[in-house]
Protein backbone atom coordinates (compact mmCIF):
# COMPACT_ATOMS: atom_id res chain seq x y z
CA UNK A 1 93.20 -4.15 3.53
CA UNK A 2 91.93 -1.08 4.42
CA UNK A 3 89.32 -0.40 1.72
CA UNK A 4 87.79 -4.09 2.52
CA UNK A 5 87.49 -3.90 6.33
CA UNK A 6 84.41 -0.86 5.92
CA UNK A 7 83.05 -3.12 3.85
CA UNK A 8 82.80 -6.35 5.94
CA UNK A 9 81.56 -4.05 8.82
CA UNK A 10 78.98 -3.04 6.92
CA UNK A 11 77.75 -6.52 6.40
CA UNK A 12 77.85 -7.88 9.61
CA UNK A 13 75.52 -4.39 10.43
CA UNK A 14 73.55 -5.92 7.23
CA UNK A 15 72.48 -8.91 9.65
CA UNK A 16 73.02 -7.83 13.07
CA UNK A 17 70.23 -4.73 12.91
CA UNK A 18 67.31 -6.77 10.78
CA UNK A 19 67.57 -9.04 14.00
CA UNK A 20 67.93 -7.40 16.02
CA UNK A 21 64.86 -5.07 14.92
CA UNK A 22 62.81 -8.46 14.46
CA UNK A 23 63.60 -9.92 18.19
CA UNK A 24 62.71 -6.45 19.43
CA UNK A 25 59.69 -5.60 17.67
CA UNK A 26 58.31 -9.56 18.08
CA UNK A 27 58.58 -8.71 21.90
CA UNK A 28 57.12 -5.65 21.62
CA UNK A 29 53.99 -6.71 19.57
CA UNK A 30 53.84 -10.27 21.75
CA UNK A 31 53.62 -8.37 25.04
CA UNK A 32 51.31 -5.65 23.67
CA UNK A 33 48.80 -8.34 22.22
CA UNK A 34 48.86 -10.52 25.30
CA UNK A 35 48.37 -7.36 27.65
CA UNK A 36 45.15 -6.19 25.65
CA UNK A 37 43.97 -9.73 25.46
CA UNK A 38 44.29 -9.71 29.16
CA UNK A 39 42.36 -6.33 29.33
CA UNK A 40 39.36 -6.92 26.87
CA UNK A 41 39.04 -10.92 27.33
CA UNK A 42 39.92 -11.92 30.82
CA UNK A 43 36.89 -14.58 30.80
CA UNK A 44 39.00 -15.87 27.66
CA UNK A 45 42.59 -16.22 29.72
CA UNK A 46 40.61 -17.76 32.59
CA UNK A 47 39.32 -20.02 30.11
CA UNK A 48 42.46 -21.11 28.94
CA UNK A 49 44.34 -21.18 31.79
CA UNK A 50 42.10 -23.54 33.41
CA UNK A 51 42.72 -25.72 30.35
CA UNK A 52 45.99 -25.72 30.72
CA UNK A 53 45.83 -26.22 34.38
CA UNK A 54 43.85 -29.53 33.98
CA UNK A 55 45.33 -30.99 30.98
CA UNK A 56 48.64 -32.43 32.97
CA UNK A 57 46.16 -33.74 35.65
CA UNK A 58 43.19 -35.11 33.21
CA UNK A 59 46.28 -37.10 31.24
CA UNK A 60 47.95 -38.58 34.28
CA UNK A 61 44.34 -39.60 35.39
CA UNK A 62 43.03 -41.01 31.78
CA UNK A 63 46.47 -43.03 32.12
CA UNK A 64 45.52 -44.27 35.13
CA UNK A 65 42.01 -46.14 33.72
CA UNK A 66 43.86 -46.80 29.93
CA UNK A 67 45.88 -49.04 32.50
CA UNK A 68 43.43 -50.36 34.35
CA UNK A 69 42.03 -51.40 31.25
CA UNK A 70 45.03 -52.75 29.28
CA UNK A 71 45.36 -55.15 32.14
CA UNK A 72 41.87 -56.69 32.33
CA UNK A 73 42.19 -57.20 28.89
CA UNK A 74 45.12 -58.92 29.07
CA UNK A 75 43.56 -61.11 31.44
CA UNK A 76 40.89 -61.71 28.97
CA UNK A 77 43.13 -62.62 26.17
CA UNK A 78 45.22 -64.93 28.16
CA UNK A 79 41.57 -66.81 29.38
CA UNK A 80 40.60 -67.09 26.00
CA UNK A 81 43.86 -69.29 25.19
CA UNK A 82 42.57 -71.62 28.73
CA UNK A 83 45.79 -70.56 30.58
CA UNK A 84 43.65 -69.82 33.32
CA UNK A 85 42.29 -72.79 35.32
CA UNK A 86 39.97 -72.18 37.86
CA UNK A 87 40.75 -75.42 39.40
CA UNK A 88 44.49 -74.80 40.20
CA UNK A 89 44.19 -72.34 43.01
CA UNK A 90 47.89 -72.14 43.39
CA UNK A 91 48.40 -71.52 39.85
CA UNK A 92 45.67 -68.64 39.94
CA UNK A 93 47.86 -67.29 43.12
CA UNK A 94 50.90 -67.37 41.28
CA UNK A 95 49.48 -65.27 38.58
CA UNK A 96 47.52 -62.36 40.58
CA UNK A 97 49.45 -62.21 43.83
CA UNK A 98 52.41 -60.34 41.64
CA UNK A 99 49.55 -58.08 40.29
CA UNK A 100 48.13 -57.35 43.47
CA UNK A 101 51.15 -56.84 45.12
CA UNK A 102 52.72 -54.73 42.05
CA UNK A 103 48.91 -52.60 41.83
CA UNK A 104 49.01 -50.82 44.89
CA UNK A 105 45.22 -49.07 43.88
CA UNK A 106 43.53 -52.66 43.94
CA UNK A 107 42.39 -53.78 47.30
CA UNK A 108 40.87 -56.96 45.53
CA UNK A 109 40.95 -59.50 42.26
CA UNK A 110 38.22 -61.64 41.53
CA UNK A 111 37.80 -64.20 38.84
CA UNK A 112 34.06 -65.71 38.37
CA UNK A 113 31.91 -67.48 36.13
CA UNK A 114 28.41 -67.56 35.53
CA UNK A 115 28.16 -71.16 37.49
CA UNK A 116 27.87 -68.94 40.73
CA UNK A 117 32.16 -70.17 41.37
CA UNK A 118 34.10 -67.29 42.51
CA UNK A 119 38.04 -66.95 43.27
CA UNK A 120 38.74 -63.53 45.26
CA UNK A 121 42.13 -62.72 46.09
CA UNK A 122 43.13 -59.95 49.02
CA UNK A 123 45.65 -59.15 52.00
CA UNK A 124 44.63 -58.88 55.48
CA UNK A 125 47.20 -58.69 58.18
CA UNK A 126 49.95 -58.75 56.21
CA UNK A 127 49.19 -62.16 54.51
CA UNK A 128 47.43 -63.37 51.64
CA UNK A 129 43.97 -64.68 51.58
CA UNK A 130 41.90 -66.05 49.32
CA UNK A 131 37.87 -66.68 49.19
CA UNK A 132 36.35 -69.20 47.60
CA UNK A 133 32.53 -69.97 46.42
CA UNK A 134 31.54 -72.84 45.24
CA UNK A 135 28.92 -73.17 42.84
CA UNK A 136 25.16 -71.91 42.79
CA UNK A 137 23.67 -74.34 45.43
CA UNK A 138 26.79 -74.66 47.53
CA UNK A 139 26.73 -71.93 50.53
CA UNK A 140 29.96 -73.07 52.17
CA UNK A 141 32.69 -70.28 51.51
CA UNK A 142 36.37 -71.55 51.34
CA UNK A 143 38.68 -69.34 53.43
CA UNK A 144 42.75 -69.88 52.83
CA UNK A 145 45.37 -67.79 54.06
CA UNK A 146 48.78 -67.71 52.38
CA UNK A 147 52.61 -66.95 53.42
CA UNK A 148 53.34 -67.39 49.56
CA UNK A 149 51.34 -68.31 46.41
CA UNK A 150 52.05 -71.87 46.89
CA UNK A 151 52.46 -72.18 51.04
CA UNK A 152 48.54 -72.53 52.97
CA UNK A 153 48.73 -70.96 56.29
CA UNK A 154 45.29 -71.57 58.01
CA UNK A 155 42.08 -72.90 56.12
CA UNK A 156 38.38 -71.90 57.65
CA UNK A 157 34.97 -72.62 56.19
CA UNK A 158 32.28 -70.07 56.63
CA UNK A 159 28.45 -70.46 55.73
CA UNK A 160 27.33 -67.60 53.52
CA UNK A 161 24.42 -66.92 50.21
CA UNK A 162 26.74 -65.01 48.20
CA UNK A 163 26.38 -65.59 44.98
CA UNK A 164 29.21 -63.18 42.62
CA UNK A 165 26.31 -63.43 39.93
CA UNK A 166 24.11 -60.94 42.02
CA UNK A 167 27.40 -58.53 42.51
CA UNK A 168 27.56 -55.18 40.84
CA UNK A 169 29.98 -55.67 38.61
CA UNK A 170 29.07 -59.17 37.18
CA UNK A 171 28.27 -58.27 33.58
CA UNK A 172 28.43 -60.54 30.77
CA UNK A 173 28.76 -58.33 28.02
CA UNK A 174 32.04 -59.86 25.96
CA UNK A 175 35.20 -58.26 25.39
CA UNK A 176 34.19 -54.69 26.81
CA UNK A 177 35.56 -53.00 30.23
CA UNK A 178 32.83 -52.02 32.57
CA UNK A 179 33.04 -49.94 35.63
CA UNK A 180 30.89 -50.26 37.97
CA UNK A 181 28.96 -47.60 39.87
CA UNK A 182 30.33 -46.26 43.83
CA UNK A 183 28.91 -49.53 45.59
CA UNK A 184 30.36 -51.70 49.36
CA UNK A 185 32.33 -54.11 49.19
CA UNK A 186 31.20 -57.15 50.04
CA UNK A 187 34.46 -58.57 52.24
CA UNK A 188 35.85 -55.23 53.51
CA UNK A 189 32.03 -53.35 53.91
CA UNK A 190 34.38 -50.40 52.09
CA UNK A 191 32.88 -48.05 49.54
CA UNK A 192 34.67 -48.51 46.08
CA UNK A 193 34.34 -49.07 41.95
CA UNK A 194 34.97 -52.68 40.30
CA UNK A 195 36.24 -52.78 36.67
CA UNK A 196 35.50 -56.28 34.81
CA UNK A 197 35.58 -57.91 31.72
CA UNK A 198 33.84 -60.63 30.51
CA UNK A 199 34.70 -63.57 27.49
CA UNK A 200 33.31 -67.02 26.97
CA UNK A 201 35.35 -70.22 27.37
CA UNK A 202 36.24 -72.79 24.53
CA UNK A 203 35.02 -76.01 26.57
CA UNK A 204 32.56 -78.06 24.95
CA UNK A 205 30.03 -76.29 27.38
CA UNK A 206 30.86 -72.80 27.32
CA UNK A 207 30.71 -70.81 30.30
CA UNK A 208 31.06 -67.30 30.97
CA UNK A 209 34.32 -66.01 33.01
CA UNK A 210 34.47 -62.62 34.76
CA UNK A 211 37.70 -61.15 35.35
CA UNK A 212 37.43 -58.00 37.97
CA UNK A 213 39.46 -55.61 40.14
CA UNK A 214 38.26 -53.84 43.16
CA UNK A 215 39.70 -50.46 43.29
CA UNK A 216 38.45 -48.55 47.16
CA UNK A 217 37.05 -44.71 46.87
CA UNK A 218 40.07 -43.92 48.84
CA UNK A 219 42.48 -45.02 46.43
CA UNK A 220 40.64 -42.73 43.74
CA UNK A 221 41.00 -39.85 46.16
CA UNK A 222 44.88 -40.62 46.24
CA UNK A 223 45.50 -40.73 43.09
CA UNK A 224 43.48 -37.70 42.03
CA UNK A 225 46.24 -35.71 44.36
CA UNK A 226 47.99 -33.36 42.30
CA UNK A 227 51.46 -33.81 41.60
CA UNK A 228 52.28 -30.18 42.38
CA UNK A 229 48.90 -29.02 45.24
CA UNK A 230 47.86 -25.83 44.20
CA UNK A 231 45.36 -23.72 47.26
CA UNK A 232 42.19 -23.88 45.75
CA UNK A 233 42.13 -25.63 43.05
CA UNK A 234 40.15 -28.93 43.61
CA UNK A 235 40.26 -32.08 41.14
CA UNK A 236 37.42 -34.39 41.69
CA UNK A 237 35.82 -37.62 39.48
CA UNK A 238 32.26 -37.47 38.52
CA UNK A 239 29.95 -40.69 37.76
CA UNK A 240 27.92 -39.34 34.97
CA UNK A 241 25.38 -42.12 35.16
CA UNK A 242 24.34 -41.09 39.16
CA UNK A 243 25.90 -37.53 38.61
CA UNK A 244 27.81 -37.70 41.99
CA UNK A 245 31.14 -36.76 42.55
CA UNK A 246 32.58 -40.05 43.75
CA UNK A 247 35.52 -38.45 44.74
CA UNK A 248 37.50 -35.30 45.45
CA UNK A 249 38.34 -32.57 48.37
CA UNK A 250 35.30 -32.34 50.94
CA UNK A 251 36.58 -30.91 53.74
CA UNK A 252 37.98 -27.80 53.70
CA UNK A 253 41.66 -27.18 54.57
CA UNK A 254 42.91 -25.10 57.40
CA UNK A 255 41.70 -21.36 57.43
CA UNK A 256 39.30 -22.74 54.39
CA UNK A 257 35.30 -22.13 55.35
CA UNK A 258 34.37 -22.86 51.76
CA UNK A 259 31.56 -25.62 52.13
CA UNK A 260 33.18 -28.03 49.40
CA UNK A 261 30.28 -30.45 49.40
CA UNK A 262 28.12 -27.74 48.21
CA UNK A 263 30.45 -26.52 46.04
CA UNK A 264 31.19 -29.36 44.18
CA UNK A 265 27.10 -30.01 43.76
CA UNK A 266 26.80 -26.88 42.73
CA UNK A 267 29.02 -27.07 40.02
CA UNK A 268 27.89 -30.91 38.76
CA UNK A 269 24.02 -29.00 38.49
CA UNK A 270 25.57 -25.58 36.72
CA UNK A 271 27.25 -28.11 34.25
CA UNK A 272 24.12 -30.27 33.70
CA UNK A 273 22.08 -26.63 32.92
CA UNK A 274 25.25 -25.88 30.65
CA UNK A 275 24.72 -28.77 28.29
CA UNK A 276 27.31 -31.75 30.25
CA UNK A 277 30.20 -29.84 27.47
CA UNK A 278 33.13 -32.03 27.09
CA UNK A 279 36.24 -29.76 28.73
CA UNK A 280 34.84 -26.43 27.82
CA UNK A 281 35.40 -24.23 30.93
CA UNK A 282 31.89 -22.67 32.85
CA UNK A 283 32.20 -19.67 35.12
CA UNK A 284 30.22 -19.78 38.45
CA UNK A 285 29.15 -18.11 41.39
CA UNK A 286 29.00 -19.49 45.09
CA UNK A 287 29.48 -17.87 48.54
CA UNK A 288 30.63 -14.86 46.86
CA UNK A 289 32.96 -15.80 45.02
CA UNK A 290 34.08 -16.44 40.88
CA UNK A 291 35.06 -19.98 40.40
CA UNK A 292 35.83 -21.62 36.75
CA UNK A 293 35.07 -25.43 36.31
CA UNK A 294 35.69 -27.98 33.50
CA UNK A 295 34.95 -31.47 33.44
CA UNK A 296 36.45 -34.18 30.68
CA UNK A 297 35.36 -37.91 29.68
CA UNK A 298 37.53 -40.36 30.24
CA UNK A 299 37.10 -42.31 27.56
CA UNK A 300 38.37 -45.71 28.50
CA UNK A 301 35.03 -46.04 30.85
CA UNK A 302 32.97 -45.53 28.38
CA UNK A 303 32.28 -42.12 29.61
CA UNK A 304 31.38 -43.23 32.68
CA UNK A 305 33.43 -41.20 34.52
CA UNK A 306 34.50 -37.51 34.27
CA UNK A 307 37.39 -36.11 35.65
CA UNK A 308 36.60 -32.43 36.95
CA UNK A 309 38.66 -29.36 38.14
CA UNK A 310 36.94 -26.54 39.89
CA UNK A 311 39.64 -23.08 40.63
CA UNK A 312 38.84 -19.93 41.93
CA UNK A 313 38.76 -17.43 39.52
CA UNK A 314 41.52 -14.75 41.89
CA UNK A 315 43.80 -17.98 41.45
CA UNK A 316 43.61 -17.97 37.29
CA UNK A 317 43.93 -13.96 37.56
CA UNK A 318 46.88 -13.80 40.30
CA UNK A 319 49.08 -16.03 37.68
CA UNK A 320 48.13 -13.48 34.34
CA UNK A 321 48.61 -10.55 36.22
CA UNK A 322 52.10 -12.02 37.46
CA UNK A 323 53.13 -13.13 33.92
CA UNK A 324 51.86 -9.19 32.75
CA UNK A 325 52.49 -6.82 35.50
CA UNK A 326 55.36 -8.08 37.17
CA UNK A 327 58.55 -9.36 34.07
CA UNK A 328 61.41 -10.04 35.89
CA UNK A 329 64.20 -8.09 33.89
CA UNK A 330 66.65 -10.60 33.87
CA UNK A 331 64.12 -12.60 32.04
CA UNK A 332 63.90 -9.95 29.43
CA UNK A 333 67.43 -9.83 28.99
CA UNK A 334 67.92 -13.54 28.59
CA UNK A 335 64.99 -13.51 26.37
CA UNK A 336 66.67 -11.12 23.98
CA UNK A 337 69.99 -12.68 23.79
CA UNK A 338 68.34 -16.39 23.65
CA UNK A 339 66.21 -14.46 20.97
CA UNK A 340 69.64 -12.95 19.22
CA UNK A 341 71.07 -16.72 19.55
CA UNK A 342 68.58 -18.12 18.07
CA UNK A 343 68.73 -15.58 14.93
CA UNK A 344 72.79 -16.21 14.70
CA UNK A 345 72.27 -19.96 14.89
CA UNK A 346 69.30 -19.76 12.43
CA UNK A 347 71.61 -17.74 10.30
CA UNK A 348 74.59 -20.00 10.04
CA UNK A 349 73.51 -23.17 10.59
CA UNK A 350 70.00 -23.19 8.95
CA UNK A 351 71.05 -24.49 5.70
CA UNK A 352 73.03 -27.94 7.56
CA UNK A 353 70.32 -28.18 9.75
CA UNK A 354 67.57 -29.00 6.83
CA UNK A 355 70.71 -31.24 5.27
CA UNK A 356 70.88 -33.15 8.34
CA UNK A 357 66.79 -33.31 8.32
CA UNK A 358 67.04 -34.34 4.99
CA UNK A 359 69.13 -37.37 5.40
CA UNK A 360 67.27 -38.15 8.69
CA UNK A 361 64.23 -38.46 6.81
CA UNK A 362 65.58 -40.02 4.02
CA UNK A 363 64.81 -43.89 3.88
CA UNK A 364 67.86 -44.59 1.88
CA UNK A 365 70.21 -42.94 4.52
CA UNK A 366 67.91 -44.70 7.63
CA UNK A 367 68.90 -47.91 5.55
CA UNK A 368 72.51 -47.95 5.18
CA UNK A 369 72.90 -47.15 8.87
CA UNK A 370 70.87 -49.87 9.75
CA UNK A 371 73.53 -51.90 8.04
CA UNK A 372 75.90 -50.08 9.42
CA UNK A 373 74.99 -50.62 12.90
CA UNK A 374 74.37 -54.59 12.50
CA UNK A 375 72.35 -57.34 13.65
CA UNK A 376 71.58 -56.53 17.74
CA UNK A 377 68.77 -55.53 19.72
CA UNK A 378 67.29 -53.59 17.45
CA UNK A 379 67.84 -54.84 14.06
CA UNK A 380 67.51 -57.87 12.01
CA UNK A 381 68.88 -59.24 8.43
CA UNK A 382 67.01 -61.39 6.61
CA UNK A 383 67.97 -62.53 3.02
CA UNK A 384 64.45 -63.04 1.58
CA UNK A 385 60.47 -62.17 1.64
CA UNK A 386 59.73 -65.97 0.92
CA UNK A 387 62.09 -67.75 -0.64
CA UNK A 388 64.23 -70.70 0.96
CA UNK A 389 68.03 -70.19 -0.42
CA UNK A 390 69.05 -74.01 0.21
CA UNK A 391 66.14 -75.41 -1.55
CA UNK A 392 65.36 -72.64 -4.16
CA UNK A 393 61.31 -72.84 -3.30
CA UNK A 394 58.92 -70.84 -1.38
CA UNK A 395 58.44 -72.01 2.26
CA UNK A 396 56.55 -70.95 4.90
CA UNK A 397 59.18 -71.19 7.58
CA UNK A 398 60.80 -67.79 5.99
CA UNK A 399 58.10 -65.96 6.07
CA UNK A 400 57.41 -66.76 9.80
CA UNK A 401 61.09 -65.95 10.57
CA UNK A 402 60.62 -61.89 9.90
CA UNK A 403 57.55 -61.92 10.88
CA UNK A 404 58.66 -63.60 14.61
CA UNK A 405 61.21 -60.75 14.83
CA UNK A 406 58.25 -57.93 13.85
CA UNK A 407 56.06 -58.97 16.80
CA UNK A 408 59.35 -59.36 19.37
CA UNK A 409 59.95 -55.84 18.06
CA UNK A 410 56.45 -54.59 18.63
CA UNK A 411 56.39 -56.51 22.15
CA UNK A 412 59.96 -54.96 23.34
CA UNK A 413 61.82 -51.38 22.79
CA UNK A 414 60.82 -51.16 18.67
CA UNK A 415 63.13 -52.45 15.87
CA UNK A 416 63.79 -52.97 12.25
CA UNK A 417 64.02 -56.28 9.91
CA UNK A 418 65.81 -55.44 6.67
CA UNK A 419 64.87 -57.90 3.72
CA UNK A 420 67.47 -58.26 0.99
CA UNK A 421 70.62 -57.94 3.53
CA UNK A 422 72.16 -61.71 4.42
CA UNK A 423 73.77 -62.12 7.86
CA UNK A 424 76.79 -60.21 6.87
CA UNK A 425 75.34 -57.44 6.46
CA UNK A 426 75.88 -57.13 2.18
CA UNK A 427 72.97 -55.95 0.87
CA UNK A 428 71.63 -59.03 -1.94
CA UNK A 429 68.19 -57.43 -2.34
CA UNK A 430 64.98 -59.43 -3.21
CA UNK A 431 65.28 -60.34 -6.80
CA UNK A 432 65.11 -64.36 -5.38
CA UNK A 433 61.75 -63.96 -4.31
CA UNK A 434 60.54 -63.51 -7.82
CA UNK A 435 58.00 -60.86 -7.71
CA UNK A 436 56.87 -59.48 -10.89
CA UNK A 437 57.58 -55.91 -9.55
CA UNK A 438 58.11 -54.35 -6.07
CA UNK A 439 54.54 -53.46 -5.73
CA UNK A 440 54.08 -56.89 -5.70
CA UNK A 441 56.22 -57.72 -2.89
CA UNK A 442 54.95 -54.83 -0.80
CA UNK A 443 51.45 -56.65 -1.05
CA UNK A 444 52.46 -59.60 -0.22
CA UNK A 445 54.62 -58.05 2.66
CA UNK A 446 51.55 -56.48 4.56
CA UNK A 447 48.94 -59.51 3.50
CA UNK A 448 51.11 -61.05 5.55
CA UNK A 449 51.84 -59.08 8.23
CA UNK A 450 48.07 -58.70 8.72
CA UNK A 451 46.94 -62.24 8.64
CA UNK A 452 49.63 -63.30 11.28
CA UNK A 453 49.86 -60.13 13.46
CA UNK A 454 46.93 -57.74 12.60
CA UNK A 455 45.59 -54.88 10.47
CA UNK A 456 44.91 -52.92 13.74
CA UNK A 457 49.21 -52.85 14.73
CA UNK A 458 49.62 -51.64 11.19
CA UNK A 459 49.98 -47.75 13.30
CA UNK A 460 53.35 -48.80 14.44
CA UNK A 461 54.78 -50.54 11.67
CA UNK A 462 56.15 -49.01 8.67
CA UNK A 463 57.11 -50.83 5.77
CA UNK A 464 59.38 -49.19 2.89
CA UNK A 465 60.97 -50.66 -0.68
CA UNK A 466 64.54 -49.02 -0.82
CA UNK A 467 66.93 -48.92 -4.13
CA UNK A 468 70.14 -49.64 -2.58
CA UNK A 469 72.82 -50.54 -4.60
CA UNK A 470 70.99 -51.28 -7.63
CA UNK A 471 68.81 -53.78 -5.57
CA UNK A 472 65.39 -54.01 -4.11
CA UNK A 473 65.30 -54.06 -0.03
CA UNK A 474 62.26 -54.48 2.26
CA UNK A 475 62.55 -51.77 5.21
CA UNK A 476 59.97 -52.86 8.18
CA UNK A 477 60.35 -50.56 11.11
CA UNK A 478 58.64 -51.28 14.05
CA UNK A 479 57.55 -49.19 17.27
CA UNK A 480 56.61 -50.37 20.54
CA UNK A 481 52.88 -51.12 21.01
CA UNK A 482 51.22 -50.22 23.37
CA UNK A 483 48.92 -53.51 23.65
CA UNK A 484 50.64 -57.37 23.43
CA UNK A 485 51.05 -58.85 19.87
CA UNK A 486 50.63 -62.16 19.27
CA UNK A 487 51.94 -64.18 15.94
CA UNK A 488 48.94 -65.99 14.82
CA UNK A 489 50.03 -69.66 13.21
CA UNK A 490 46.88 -71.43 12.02
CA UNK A 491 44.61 -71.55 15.40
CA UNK A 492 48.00 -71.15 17.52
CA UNK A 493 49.05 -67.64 19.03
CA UNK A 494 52.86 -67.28 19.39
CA UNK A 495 54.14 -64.54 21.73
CA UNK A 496 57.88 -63.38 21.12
CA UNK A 497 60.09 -60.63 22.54
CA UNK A 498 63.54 -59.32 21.85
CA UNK A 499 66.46 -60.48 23.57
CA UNK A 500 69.58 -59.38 22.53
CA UNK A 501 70.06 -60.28 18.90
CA UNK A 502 67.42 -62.71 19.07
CA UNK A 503 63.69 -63.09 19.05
CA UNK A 504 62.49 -65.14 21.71
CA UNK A 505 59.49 -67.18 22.26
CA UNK A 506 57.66 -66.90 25.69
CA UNK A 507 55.55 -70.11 27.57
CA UNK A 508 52.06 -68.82 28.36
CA UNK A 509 53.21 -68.68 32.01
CA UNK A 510 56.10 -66.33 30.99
CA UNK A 511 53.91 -64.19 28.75
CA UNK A 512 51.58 -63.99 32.10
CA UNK A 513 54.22 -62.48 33.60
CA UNK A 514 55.76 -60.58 31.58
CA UNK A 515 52.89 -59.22 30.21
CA UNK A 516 51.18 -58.89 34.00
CA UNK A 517 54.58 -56.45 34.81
CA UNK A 518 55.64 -55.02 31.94
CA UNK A 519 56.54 -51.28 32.60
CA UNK A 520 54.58 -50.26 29.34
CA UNK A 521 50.97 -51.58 31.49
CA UNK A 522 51.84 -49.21 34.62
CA UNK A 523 50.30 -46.39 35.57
């Protein structure tokens, strides 16, 4: 006993000190490096930080229009399939009242066509009202007031040459978002932006329809408010085709004389001089003082717009010199023993940790706990790629049945359909099928997949052939898209989500809803 205990002290020493030297010397050289990058290339760290600084804001902001966007086009989409009929003014209400009400940044929603007919949907005093103009020729403009989509308050004519055709925003390019530039409103006299999309109908005399949402300037200034106000740092949105800043701070805050109006021109001319760079910071100089801009694309409005942050430079500076000059020691302290628990955990668990990555990985392993786990929410059985086990032929109706349960996946929380596992779960493979050799079926697996769902969902679906058991299975994961998937049967579109165990097919007035509030669409 006691010639073995030196011993085992000496090897705990063996890996206590190399960390311990490593943790401590990794500080050392961290903090040395960052401290001399801070003394030969501040313009670098202000740089940087201002990068950092915007990135959280520029995200939450590109969200915002990605949005904006996902919904018009799902208006499109659902025009195309004549679910929206511009005769029904009840049904119309039914479908954009919950959108209005739900979109607290629209102040308007307007559906047109290129006829000169115009349905505009808005609130005023608490109610619902809706405008409509007839046709070109017909200058009597329908008033209607609403308690509820489908209960009339008051009706009122008025006499008016509007014509929507004439209206910024009335573009009839197909199938693309535009934005319009700052412009007034026509009901409200309000300055503000209008996104629309345009698609033709299917009638035997196509028309063009115009689907648009009014968004006011003073909605963009609310939601460019930063989540966490920093004193001095100013977000603002850029038009690049006028190159105004359409909105942003302008007046200056309390004990503030900065002129912000000539600040923020300023800074739109220094980056026109600079080349318009795409989220590069710019240093500049105005009433004295060092100020560091950067303005990024947002890419869902075609460029359109810019999102733009503009800091002093004492503001970049104060946080460095903080982080350098001022290390609170109980951070160091927790550093080096997070550092030192880190090392021990590295040390003894390292070797079950890449085990347990292993098996994670590992489709074989993902497989058999799919089994495990069952048919439910998230995980279907079926017994075959193509192959009808009561007849012994090839039908149609079993491919359709996975393929149903891959688009209620995509459309809902993500999934998996295993092929080659019956309903109780015992794993019977593909051999019925009758491919010539799993290649083969894995072909015919994603031919399918994009003729009736689409090449362009093919990101979130991955499709494995797993040897389980001596037997060929078809793993087809699915993740949540972010756009709706529709399962396309001859000149039919199908839309399904997941319920429970089951995939469920929606009406097209349940898919408008669903589609119109679905938590995925929401900025």
């Amino acid at each position: 006993m006691e010639n073995n205990h030196p011993v085992r002290s000496r090897s705990n020493l063996s890996v206590f000190l190399p960390a311990l030297s490593v943790l401590l010397g990794f500080l050392a050289v961290f903090a040395g490096l960052n401290l001399y990058k801070y003394l030969t290339t501040r313009q670098d760290f202000s740089s940087n930080a201002l990068q950092s600084m915007a990135k959280g804001d520029f995200e939450r902001i590109d969200s915002f229009f990605k949005g904006v966007a996902n919904q018009l086009t799902i208006v499109r989409d659902l025009g195309k399939n004549g679910v929206l009929d511009k005769s029904d003014i009840i049904s119309l209400n039914k479908k954009f009242i919950p959108l209005l009400k739900n979109q607290k940044v629209f102040s308007g929603i307007i559906l047109s066509d290129s006829t000169g007919w115009e349905y505009f949907l808005f609130q005023e005093d608490g109610a619902w009202v809706t405008r409509i103009t007839g046709a070109a020729g017909n200058n009597i403009t329908l008033f209607i007031k609403w308690s509820r989509p489908d209960r009339p308050l008051k009706r009122w004519e008025k006499s008016s040459d509007y014509d929507p055709r004439t209206r910024p925003w009335f573009k009839q390019e197909e199938n693309e978002v535009h934005w319009s530039a700052v412009y007034t409103f026509f009901q409200t006299g309000r300055p503000g932006v209008t996104a629309s999309i345009a698609w033709k109908t299917q009638e035997q005399q196509p028309v063009t329809m115009v689907f648009a949402v009014d968004i006011p300037v003073s909605h963009l200034e609310h939601i460019l408010q930063m989540k966490k106000p920093r004193p001095g740092v100013v977000p603002f949105l850029l038009d690049s085709r006028t190159k105004k800043v359409i909105a942003g701070k302008i007046e200056p805050s309390e004990g503030d004389r900065t002129n912000y109006r000539l600040l923020l021109a300023a800074t739109v001319k220094k980056w026109q001089t600079k080349g318009m760079p795409e989220g590069t910071p710019f240093a500049l100089k105005f009433d004295s003082k060092d100020w560091f801009s950067l303005l990024m694309p947002i890419a869902s409005t075609s460029k359109d717009f810019w999102f733009g942050m503009l800091v002093p430079e004492k503001v970049i500076l104060a946080d460095l010199k903080h982080t350098f000059f001022r290390l609170d020691p109980k951070d160091i302290i927790v550093a080096i023993l997070g550092g030192l628990a880190l090392v021990l955990l590295v040390w003894k668990f390292g070797g079950l940790g890449r085990a347990v990555q292993k098996e994670v990985s590992d489709p074989l392993m993902r497989l058999y706990d799919y089994v495990k786990r069952g048919e439910g929410d998230k995980v279907e059985f079926k017994s075959t790629v193509r192959t009808n086990l009561r007849t012994g032929k090839q039908g149609k109706e079993i491919e359709l049945a996975w393929l149903k349960a891959v688009v209620a996946f995509l459309n809902s929380e993500g999934g998996t359909v295993l092929i080659g596992v019956d309903d109780s779960g015992r794993i019977v493979g593909i051999e019925q099928d009758g491919f010539d050799n799993p290649d083969r079926c894995m072909l015919h697996v994603k031919n399918l997949i994009n003729q009736h769902i689409g090449a362009e969902f093919s990101n979130f679906i991955n499709t494995t052939m797993v040897e389980a058991d001596g037997k060929e299975i078809v793993l087809i994961e699915c993740f949540p898209s972010n756009k709706p998937v529709f399962l396309k049967i001859g000149k039919n579109e199908e839309f399904y989500v997941r319920t429970g165990p089951s995939s469920v097919k929606l009406s097209p007035s349940q898919t408008i809803n669903y589609l119109l509030h679905s938590e995925k669409l929401k900025t």
